[in-house]
N, C-alpha and C. Protein backbone atom coordinates (compact mmCIF):
# COMPACT_ATOMS: atom_id res chain seq x y z
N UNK A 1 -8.34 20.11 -19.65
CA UNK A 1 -8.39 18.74 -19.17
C UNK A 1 -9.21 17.85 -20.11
N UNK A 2 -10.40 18.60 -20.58
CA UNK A 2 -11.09 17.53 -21.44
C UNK A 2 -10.33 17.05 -22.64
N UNK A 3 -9.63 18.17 -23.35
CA UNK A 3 -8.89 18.18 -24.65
C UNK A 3 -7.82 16.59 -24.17
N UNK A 4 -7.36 16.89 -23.11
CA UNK A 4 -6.33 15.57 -22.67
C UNK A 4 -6.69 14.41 -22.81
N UNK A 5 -8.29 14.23 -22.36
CA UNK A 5 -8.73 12.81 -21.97
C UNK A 5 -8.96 12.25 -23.40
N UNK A 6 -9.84 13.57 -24.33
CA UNK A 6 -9.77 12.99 -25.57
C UNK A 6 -8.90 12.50 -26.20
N UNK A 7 -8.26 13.29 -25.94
CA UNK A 7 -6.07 13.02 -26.84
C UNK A 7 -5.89 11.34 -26.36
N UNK A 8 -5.95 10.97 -25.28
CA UNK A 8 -6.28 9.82 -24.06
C UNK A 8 -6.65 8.49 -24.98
N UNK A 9 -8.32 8.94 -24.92
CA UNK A 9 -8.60 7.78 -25.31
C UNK A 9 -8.53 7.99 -27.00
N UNK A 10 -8.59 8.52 -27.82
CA UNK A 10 -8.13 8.84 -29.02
C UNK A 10 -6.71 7.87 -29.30
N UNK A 11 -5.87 7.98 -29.12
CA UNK A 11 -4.84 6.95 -28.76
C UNK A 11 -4.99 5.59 -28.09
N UNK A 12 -5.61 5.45 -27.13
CA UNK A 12 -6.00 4.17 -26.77
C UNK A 12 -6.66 3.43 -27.82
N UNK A 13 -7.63 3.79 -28.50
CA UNK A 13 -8.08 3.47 -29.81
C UNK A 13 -6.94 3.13 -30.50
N UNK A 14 -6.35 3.81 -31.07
CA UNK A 14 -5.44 3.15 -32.00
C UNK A 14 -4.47 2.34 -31.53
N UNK A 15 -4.57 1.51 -30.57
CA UNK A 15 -2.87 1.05 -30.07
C UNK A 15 -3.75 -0.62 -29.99
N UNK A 16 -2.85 -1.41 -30.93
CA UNK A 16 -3.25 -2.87 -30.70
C UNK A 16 -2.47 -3.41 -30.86
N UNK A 17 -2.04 -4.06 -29.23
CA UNK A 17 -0.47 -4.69 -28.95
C UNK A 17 -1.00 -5.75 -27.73
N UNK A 18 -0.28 -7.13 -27.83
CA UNK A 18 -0.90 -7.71 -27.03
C UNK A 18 -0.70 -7.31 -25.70
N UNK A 19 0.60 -7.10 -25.20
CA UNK A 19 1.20 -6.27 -23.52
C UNK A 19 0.76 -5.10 -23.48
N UNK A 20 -0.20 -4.41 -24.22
CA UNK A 20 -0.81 -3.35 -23.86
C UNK A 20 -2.58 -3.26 -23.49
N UNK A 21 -3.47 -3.09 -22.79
CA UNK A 21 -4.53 -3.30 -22.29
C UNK A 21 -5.77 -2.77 -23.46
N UNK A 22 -5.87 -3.80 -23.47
CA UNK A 22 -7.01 -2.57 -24.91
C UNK A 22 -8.79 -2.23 -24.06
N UNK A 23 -8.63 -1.41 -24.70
CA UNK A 23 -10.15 -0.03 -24.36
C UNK A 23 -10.73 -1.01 -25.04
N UNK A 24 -12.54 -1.10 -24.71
CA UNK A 24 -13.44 -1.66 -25.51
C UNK A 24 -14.50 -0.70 -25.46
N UNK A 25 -14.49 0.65 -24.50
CA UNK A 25 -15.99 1.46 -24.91
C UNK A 25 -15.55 2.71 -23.88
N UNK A 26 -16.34 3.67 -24.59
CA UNK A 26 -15.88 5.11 -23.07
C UNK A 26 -17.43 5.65 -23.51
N UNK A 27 -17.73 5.61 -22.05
CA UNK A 27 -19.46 6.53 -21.99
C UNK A 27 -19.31 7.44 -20.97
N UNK A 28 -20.12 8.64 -21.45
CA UNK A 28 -19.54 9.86 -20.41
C UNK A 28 -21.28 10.25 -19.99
N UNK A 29 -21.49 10.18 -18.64
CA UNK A 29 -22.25 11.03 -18.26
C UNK A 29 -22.27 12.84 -18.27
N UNK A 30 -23.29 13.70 -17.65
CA UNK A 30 -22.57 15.32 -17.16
C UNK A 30 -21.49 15.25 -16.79
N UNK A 31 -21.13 14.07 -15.41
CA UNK A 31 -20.05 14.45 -14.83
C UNK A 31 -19.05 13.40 -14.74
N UNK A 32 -19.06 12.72 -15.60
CA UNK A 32 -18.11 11.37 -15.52
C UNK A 32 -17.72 11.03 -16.71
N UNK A 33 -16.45 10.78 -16.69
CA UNK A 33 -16.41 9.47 -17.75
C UNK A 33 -15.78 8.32 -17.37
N UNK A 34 -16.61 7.48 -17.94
CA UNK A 34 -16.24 5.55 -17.71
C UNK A 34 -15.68 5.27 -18.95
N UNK A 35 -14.49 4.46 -18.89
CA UNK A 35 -13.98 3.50 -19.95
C UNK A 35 -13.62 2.43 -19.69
N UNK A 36 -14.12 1.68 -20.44
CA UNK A 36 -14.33 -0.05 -20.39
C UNK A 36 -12.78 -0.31 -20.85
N UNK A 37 -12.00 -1.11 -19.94
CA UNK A 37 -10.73 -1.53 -20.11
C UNK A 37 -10.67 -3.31 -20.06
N UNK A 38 -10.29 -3.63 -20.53
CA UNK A 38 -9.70 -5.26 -20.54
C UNK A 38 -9.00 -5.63 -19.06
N UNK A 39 -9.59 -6.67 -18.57
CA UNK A 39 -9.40 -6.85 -17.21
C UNK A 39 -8.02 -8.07 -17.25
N UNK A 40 -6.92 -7.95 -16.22
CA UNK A 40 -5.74 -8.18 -16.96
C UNK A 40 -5.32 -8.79 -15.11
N UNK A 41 -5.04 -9.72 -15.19
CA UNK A 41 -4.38 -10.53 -14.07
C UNK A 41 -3.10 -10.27 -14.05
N UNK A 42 -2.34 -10.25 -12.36
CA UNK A 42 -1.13 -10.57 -11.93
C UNK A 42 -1.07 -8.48 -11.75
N UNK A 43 -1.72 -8.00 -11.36
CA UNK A 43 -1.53 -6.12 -10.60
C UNK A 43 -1.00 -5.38 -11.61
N UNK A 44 -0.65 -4.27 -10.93
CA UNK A 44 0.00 -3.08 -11.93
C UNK A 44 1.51 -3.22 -11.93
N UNK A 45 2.36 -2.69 -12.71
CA UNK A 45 3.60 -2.85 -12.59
C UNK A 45 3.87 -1.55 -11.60
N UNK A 46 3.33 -0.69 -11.10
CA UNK A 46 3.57 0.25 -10.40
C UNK A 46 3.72 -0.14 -8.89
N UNK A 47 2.68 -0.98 -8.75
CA UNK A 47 2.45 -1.61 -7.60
C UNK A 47 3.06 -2.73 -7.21
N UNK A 48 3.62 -3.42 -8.20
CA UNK A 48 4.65 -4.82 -7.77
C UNK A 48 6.30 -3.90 -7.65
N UNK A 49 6.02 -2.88 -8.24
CA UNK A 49 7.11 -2.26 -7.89
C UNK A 49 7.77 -1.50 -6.65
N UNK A 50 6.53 -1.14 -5.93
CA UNK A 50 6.22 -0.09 -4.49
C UNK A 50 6.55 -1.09 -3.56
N UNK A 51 5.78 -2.50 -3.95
CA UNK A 51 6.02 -3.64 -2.86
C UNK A 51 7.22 -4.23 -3.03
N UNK A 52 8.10 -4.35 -3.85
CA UNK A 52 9.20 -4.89 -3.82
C UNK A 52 10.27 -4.38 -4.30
N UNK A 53 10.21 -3.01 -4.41
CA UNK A 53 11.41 -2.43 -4.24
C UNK A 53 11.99 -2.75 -6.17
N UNK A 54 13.42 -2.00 -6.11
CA UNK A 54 13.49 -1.42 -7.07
C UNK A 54 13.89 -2.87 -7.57
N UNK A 55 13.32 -3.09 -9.52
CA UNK A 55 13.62 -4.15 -10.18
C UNK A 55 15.14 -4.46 -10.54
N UNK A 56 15.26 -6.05 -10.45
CA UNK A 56 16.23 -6.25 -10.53
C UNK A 56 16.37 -5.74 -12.18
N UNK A 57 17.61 -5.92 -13.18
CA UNK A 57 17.78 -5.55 -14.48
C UNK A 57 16.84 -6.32 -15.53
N UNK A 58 17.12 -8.06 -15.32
CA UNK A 58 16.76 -8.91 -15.76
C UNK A 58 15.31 -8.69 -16.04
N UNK A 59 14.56 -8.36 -14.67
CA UNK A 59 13.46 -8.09 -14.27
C UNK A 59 12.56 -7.03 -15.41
N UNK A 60 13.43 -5.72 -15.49
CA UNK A 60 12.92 -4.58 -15.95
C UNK A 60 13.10 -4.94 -17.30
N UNK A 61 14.15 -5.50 -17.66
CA UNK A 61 14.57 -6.09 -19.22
C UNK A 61 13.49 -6.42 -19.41
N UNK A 62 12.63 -7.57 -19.04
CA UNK A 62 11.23 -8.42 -19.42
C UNK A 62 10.40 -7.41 -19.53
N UNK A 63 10.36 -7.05 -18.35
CA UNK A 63 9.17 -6.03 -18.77
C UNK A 63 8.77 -4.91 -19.50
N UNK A 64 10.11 -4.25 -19.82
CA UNK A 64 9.67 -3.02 -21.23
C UNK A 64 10.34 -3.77 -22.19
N UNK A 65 11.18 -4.70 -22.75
CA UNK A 65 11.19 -5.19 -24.01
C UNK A 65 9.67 -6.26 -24.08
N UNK A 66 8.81 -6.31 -23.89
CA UNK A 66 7.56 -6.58 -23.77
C UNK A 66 6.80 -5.65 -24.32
N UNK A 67 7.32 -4.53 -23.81
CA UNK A 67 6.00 -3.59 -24.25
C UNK A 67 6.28 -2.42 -26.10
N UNK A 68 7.27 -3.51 -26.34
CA UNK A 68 7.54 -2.88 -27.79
C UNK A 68 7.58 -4.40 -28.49
């Protein structure tokens, strides 16, 4: 699991795209780790999705030709 999180934020590091959320710091206690994320208005797309049901095409079009 640890090997993952590194792999994780190791990649988050390198990714600078504006539709993607950028990392600004990860501090790990014994038993935690915190990472400082960019605070990003209008919810998750997971969650506008749960509440309203499946995207129209148009819809989903916007939103992953966005994220390339």
């Amino acid at each position: 699991m640890i090997s993952q999180i590194k792999r994780e934020i190791s990649t988050m590091k390198l990714i600078k795209h504006p539709n993607v959320i950028r990392m600004f710091e990860v501090m790990a206690s014994k038993t935690k780790i915190y990472i400082v994320l960019e605070f990003v208005t209008g919810g998750e797309l997971f969650d506008n999705i749960a509440r309203r049901g499946r995207l129209k095409e148009d819809d989903a079009r916007t939103y992953f030709s966005s994220a390339y």
